[in-house]
N, C-alpha and C. Protein backbone atom coordinates (compact mmCIF):
# COMPACT_ATOMS: atom_id res chain seq x y z
N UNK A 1 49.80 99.31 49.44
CA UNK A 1 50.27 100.19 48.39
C UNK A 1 49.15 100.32 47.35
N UNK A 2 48.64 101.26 47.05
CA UNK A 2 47.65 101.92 46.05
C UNK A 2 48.11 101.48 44.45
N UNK A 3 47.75 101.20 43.41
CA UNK A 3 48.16 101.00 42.44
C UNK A 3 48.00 102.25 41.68
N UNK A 4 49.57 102.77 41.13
CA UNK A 4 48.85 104.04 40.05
C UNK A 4 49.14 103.76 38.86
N UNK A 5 48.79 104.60 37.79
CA UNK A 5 48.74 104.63 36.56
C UNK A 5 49.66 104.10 36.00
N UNK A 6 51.12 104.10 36.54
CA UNK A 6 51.80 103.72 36.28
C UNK A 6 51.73 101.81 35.92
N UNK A 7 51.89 101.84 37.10
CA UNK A 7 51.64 100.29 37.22
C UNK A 7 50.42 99.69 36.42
N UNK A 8 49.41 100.21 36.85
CA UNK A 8 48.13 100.12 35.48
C UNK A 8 48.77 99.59 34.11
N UNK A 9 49.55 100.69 33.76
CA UNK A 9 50.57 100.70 32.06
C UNK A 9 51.15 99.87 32.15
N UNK A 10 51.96 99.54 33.00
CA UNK A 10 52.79 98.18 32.81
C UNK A 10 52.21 97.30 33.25
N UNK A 11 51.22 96.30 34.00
CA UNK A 11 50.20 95.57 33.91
C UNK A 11 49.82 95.23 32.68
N UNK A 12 49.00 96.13 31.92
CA UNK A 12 48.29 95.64 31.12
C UNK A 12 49.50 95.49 29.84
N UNK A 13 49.98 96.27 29.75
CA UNK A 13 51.39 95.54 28.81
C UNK A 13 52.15 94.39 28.91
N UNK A 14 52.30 93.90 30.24
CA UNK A 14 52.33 92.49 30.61
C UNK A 14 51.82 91.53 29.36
N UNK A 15 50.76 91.96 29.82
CA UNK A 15 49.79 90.91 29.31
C UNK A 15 50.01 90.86 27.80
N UNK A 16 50.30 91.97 26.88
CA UNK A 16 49.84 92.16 25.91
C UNK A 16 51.58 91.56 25.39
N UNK A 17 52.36 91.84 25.87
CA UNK A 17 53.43 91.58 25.43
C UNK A 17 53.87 90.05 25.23
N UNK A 18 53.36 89.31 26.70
CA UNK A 18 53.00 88.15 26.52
C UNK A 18 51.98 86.90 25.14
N UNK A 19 51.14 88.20 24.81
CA UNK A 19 50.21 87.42 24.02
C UNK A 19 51.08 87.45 21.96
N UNK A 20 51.81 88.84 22.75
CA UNK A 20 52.91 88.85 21.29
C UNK A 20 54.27 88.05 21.10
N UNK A 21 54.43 87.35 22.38
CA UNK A 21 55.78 86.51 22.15
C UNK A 21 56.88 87.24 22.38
N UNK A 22 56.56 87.98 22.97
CA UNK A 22 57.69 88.90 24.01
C UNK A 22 58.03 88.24 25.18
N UNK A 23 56.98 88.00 25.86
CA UNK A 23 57.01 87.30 27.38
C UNK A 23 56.62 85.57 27.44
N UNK A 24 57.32 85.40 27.89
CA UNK A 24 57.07 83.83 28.08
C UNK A 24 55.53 83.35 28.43
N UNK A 25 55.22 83.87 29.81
CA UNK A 25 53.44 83.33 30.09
C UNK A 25 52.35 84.66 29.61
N UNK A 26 51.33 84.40 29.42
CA UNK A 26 50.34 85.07 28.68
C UNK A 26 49.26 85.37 30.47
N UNK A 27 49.99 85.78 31.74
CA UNK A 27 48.95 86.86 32.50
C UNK A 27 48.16 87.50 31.99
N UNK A 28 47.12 87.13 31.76
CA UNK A 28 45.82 87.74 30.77
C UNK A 28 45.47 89.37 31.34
N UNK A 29 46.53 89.94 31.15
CA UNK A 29 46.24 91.39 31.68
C UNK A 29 45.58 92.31 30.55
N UNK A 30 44.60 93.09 30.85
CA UNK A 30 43.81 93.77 29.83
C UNK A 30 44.82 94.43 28.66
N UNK A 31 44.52 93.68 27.45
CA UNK A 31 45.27 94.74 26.14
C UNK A 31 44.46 95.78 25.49
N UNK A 32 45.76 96.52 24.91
CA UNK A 32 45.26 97.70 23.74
C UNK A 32 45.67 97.19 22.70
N UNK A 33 46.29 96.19 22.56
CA UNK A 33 46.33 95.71 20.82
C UNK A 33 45.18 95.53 20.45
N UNK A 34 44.59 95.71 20.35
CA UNK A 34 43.00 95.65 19.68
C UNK A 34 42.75 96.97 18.95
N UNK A 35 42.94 97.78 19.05
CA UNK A 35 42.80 99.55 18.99
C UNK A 35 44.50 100.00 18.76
N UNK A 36 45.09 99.47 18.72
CA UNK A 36 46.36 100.00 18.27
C UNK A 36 46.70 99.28 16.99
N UNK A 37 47.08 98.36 17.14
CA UNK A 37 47.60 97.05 15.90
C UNK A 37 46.43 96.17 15.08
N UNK A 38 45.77 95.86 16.47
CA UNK A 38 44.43 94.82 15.64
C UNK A 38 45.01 93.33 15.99
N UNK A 39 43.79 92.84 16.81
CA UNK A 39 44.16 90.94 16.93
C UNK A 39 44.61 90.19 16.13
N UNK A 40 44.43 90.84 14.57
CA UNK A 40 45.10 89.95 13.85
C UNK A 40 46.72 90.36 13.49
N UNK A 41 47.16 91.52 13.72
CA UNK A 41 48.28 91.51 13.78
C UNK A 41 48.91 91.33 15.03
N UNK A 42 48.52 91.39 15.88
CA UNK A 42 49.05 90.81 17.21
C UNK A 42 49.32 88.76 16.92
N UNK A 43 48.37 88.55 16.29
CA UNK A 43 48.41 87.16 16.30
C UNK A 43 49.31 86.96 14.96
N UNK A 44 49.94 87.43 14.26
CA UNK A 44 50.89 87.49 13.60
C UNK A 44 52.12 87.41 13.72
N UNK A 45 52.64 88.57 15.18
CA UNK A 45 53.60 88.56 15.91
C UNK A 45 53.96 87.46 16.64
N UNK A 46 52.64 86.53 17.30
CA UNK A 46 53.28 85.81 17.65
C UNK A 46 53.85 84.34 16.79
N UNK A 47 53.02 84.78 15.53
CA UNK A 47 52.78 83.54 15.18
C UNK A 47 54.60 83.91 14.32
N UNK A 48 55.40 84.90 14.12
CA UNK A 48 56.52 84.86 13.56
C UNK A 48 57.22 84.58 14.62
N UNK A 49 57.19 85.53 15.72
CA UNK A 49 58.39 84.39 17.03
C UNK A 49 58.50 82.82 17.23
N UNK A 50 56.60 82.32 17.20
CA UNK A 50 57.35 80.67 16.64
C UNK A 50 58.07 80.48 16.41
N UNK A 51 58.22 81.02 15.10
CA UNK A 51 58.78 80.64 13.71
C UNK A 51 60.64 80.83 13.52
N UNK A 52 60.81 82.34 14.67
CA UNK A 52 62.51 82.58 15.09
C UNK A 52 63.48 81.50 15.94
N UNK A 53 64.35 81.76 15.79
CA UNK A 53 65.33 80.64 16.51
C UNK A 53 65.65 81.53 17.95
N UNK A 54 66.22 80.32 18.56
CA UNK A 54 66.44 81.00 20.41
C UNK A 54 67.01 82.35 20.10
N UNK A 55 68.41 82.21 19.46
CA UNK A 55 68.96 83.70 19.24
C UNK A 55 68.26 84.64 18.90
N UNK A 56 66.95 84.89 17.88
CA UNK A 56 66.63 85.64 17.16
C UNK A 56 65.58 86.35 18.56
N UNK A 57 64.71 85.79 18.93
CA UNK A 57 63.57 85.64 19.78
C UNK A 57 64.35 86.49 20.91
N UNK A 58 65.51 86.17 21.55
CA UNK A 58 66.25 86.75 22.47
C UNK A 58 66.64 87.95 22.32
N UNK A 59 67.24 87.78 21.18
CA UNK A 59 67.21 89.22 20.56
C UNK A 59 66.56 90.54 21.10
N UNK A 60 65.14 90.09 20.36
CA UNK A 60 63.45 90.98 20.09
C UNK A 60 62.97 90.74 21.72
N UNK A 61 63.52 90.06 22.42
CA UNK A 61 62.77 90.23 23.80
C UNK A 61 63.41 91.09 24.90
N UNK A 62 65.54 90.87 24.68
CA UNK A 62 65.90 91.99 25.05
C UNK A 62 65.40 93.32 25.25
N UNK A 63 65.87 93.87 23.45
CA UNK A 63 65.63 94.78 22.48
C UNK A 63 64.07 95.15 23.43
N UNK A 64 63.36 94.68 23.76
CA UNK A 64 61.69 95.52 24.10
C UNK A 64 61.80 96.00 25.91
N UNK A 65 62.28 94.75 26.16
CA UNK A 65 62.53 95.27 27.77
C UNK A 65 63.64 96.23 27.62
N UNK A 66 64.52 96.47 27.04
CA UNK A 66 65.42 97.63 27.02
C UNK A 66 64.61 98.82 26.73
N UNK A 67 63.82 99.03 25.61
CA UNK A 67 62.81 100.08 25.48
C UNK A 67 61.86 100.29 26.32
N UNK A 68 61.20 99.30 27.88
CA UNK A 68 61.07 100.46 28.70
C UNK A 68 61.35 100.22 29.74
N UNK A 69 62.64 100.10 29.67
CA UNK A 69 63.26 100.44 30.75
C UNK A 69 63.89 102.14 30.24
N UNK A 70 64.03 102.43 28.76
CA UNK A 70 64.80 103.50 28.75
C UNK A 70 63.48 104.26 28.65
N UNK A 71 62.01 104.37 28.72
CA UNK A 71 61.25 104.99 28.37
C UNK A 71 60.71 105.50 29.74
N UNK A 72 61.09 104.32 31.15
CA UNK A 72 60.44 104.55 32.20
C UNK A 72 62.29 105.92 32.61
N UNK A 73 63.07 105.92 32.19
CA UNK A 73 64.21 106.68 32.42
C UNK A 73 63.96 107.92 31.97
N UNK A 74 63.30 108.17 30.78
CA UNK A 74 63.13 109.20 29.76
C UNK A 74 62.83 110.49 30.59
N UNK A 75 62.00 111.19 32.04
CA UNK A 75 61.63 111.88 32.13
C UNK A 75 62.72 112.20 33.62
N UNK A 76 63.53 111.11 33.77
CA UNK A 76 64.65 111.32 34.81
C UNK A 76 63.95 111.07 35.94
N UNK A 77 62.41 110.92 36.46
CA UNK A 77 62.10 110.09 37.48
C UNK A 77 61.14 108.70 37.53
N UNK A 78 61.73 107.80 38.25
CA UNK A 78 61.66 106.21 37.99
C UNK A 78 61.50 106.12 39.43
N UNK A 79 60.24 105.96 39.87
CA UNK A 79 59.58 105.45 41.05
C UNK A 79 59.78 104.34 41.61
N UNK A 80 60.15 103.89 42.58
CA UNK A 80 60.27 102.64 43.40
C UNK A 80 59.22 101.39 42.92
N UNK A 81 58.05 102.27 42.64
CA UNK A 81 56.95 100.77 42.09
C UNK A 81 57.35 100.85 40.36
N UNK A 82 57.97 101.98 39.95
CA UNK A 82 58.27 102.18 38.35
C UNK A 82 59.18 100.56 38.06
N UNK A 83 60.01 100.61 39.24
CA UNK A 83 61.24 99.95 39.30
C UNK A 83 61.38 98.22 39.25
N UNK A 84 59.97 98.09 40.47
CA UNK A 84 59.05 96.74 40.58
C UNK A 84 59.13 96.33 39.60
N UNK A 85 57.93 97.03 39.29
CA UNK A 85 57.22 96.59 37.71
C UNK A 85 58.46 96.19 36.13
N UNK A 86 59.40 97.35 36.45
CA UNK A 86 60.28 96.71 35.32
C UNK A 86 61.18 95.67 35.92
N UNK A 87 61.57 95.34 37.09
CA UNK A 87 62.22 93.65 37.63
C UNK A 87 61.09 92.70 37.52
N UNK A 88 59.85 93.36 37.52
CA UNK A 88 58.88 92.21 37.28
C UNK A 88 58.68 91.70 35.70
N UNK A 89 58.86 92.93 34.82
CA UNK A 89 59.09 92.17 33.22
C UNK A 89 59.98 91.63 33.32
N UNK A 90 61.24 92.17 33.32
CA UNK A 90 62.32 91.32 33.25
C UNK A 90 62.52 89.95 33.66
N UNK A 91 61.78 89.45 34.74
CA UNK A 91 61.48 88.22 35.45
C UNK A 91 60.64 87.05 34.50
N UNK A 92 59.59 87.70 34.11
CA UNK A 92 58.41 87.05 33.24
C UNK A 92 58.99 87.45 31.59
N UNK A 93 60.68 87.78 31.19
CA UNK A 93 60.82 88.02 30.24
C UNK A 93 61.25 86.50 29.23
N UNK A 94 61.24 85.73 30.16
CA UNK A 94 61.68 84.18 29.77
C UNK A 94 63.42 84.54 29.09
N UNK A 95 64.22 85.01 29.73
CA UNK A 95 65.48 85.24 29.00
C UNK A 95 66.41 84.29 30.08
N UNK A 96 67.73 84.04 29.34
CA UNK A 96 68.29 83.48 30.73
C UNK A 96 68.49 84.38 31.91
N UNK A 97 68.95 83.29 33.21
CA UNK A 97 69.45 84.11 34.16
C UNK A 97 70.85 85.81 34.44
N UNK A 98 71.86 85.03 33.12
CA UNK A 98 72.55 86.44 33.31
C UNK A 98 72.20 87.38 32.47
N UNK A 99 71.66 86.88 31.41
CA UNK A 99 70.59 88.75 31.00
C UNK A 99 69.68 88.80 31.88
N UNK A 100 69.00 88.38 32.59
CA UNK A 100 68.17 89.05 33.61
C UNK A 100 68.77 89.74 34.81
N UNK A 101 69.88 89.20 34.76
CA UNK A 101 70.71 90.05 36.04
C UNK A 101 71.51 91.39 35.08
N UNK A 102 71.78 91.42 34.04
CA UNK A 102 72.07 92.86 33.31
C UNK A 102 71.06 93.67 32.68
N UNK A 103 69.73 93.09 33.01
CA UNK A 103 68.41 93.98 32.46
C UNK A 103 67.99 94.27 34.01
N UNK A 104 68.57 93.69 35.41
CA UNK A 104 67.86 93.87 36.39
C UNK A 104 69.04 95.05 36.63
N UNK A 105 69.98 95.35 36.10
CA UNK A 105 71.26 96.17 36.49
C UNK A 105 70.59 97.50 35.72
N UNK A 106 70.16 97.17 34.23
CA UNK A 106 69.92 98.42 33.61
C UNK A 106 68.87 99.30 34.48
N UNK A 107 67.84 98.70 34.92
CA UNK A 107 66.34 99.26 35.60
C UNK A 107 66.73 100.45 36.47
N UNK A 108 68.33 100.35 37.10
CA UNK A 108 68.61 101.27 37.95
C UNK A 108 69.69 102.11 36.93
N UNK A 109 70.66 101.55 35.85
CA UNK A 109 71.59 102.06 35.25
C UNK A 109 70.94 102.04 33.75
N UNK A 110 70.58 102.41 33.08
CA UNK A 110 70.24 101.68 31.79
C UNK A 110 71.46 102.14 30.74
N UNK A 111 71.51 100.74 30.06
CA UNK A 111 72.41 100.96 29.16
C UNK A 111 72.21 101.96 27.78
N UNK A 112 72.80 102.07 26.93
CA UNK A 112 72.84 103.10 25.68
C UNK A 112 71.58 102.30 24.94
N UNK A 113 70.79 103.40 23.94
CA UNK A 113 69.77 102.31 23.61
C UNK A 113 70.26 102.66 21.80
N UNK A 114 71.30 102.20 21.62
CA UNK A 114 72.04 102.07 20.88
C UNK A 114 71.61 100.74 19.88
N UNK A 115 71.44 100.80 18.53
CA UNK A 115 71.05 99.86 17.25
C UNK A 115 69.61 99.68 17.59
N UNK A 116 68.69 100.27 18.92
CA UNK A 116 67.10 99.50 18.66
C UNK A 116 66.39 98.86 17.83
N UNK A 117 66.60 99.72 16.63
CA UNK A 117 66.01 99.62 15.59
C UNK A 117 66.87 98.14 14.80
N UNK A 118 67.83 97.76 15.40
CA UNK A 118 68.48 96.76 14.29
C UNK A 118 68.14 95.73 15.25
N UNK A 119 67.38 95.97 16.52
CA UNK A 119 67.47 94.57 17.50
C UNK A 119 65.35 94.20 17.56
N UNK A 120 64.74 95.29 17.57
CA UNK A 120 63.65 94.99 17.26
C UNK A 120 62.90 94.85 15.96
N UNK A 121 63.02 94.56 15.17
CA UNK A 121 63.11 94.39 13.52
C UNK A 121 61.50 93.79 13.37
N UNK A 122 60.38 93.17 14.04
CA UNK A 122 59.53 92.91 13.15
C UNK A 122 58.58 94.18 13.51
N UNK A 123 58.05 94.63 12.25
CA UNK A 123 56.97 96.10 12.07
C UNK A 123 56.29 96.18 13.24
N UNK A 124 55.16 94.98 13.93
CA UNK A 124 54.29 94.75 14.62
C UNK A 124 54.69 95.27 15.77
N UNK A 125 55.48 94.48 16.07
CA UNK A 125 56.32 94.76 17.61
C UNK A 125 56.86 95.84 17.58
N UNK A 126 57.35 96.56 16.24
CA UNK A 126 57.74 98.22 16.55
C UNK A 126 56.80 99.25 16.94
N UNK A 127 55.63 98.61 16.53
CA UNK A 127 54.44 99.82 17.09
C UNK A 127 54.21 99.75 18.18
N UNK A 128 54.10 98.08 18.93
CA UNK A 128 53.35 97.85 19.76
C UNK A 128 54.53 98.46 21.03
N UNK A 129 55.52 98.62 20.52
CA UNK A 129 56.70 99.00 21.39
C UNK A 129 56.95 100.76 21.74
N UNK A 130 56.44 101.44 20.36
CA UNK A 130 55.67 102.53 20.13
C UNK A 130 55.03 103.15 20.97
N UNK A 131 53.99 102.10 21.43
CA UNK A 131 52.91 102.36 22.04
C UNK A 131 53.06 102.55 23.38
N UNK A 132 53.47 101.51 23.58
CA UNK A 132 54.12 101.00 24.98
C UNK A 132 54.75 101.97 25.77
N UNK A 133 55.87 103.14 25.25
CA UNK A 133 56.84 104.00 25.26
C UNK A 133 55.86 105.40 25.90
N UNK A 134 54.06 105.45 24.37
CA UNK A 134 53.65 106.51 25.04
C UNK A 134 53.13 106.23 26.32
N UNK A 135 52.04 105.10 26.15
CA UNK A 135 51.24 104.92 27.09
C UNK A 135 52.31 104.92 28.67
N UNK A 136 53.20 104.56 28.85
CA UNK A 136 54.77 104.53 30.40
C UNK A 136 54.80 106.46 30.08
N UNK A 137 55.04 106.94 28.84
CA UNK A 137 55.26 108.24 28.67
C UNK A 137 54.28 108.95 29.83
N UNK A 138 52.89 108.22 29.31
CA UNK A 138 51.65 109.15 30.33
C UNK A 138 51.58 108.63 31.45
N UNK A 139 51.97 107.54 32.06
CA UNK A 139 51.40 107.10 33.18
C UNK A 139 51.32 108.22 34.62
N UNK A 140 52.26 108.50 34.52
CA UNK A 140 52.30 109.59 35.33
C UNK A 140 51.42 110.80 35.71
N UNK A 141 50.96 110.75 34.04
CA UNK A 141 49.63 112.26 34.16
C UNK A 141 50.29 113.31 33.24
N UNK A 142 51.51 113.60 33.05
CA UNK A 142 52.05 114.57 32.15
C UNK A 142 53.19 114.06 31.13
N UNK A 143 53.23 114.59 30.07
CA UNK A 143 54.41 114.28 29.02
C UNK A 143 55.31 115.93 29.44
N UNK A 144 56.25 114.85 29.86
CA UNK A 144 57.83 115.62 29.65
C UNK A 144 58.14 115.76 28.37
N UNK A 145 58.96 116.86 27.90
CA UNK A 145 59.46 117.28 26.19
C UNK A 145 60.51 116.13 26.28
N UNK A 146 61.69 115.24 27.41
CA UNK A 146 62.59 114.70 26.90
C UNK A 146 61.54 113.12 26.08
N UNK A 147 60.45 113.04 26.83
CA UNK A 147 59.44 111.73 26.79
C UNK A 147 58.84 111.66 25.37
N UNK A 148 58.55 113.23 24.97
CA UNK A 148 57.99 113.22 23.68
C UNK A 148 59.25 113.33 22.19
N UNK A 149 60.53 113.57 22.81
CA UNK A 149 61.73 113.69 21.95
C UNK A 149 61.69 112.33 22.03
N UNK A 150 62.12 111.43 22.80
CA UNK A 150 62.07 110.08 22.93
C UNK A 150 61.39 109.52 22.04
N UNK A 151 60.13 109.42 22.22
CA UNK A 151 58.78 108.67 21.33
C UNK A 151 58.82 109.14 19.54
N UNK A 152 59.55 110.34 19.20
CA UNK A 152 59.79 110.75 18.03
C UNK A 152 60.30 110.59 17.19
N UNK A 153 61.97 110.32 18.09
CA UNK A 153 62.91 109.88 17.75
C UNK A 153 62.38 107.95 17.42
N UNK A 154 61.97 107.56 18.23
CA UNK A 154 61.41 106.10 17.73
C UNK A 154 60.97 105.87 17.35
N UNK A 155 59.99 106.75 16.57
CA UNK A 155 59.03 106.24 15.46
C UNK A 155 60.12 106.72 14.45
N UNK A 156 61.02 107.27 14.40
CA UNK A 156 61.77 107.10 13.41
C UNK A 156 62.71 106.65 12.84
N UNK A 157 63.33 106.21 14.20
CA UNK A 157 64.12 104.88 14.23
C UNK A 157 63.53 103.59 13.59
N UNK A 158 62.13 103.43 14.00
CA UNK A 158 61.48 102.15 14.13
C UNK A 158 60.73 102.28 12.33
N UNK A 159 60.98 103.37 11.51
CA UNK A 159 60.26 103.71 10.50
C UNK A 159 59.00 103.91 10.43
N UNK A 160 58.61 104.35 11.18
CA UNK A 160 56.94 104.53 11.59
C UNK A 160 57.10 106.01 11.20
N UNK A 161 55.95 106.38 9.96
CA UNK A 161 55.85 107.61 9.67
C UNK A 161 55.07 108.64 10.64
N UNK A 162 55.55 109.84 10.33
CA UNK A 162 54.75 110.48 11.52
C UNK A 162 53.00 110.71 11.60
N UNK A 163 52.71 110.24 10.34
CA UNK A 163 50.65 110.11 10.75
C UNK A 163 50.81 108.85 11.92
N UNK A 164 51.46 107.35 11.43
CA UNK A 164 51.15 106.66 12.13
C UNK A 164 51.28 106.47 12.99
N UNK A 165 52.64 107.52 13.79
CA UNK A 165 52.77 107.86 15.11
C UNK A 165 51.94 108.32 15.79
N UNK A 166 51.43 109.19 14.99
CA UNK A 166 50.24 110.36 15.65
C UNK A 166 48.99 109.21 16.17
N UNK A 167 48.55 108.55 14.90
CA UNK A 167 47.85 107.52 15.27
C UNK A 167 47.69 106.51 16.51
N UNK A 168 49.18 106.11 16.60
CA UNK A 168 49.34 105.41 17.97
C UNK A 168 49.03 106.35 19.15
N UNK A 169 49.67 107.46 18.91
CA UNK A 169 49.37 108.30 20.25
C UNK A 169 47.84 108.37 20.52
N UNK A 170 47.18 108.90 19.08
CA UNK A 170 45.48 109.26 19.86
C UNK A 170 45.14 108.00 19.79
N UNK A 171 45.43 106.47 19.76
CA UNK A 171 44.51 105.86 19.80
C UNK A 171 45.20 105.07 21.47
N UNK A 172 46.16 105.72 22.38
CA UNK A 172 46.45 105.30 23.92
C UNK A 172 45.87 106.32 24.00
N UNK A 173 45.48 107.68 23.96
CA UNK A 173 45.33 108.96 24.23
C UNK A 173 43.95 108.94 24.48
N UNK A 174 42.90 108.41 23.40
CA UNK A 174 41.81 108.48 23.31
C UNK A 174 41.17 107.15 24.89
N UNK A 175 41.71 105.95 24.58
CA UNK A 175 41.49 104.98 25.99
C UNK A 175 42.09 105.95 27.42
N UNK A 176 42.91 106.50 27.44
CA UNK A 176 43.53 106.72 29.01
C UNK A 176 41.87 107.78 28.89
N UNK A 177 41.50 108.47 28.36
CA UNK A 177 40.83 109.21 28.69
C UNK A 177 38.98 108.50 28.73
């Protein structure tokens, strides 16, 4: 099996999500927090999940694998390796076993992405989640209008004004290219 862009995007988000305290092990998969957020706010993020209790942490790790799983949904087609790759976060999401069996349920059904904004709450992780949304948005090669309503709607959910949206976009926009 050929690896495409897709998988590329979620690969290297692996990694990056991991290094933010999203994901349990740190698979050193190539990041864009460097050019999106900045190492030192990445190392911020993780350094506040320390700092959260099991509940809280569970929370914010849900809350991100729910965002793309609804982001890889957003354009109404979700590829068989699309599908992998999100049972493969979910796996490496360090959550228990029966949320991983209702985040492995959503990948094919996804649930309402209902309060996001009240379940992912620290700034950092809203961009980097931001980001995340466009960069799965492009993997494919084209933005769908439901993909870019999506990403709009979340930066405004997430309070991200619209320069700094714009920002996130050209600065995945400017690397894919």
């Amino acid at each position: 099996m050929t690896i495409t862009a897709a998988q590329r995007a979620m690969t290297g988000w692996l990694g990056l999500l991991a290094r933010g305290g999203v994901l349990q092990d740190g698979a050193g998969a190539k990041a864009v927090a460097s050019f999106v957020v900045g190492e030192e706010r990445v190392g911020e993020l993780a350094a506040w999940f320390g700092t959260q209790d099991v509940e809280a942490a569970r929370r914010e790790r849900r809350a991100a694998v729910e965002l793309c799983i609804w982001m890889a949904h957003a354009d109404r087609e979700v590829s068989p390796e699309e599908r992998l790759l999100l049972r493969q976060l979910v796996a490496r999401s360090g959550l228990d076993e029966d949320t991983q069996d209702e985040l492995v349920h959503a990948v094919h059904h996804p649930a309402p992405i209902d309060r996001i904004e009240q379940r992912l709450t620290h700034p950092v992780l809203r961009e980097l989640m931001l980001a995340l949304a466009w960069e799965l948005a492009m993997a494919d090669g084209r933005i769908d209008g439901a993909e870019l309503a999506l990403y709009t709607s979340l930066a405004d959910r997430f309070g991200i004004d619209p320069e700094r949206a714009t920002e996130i976009r050209g600065a995945l926009d400017e690397q894919i290219v």
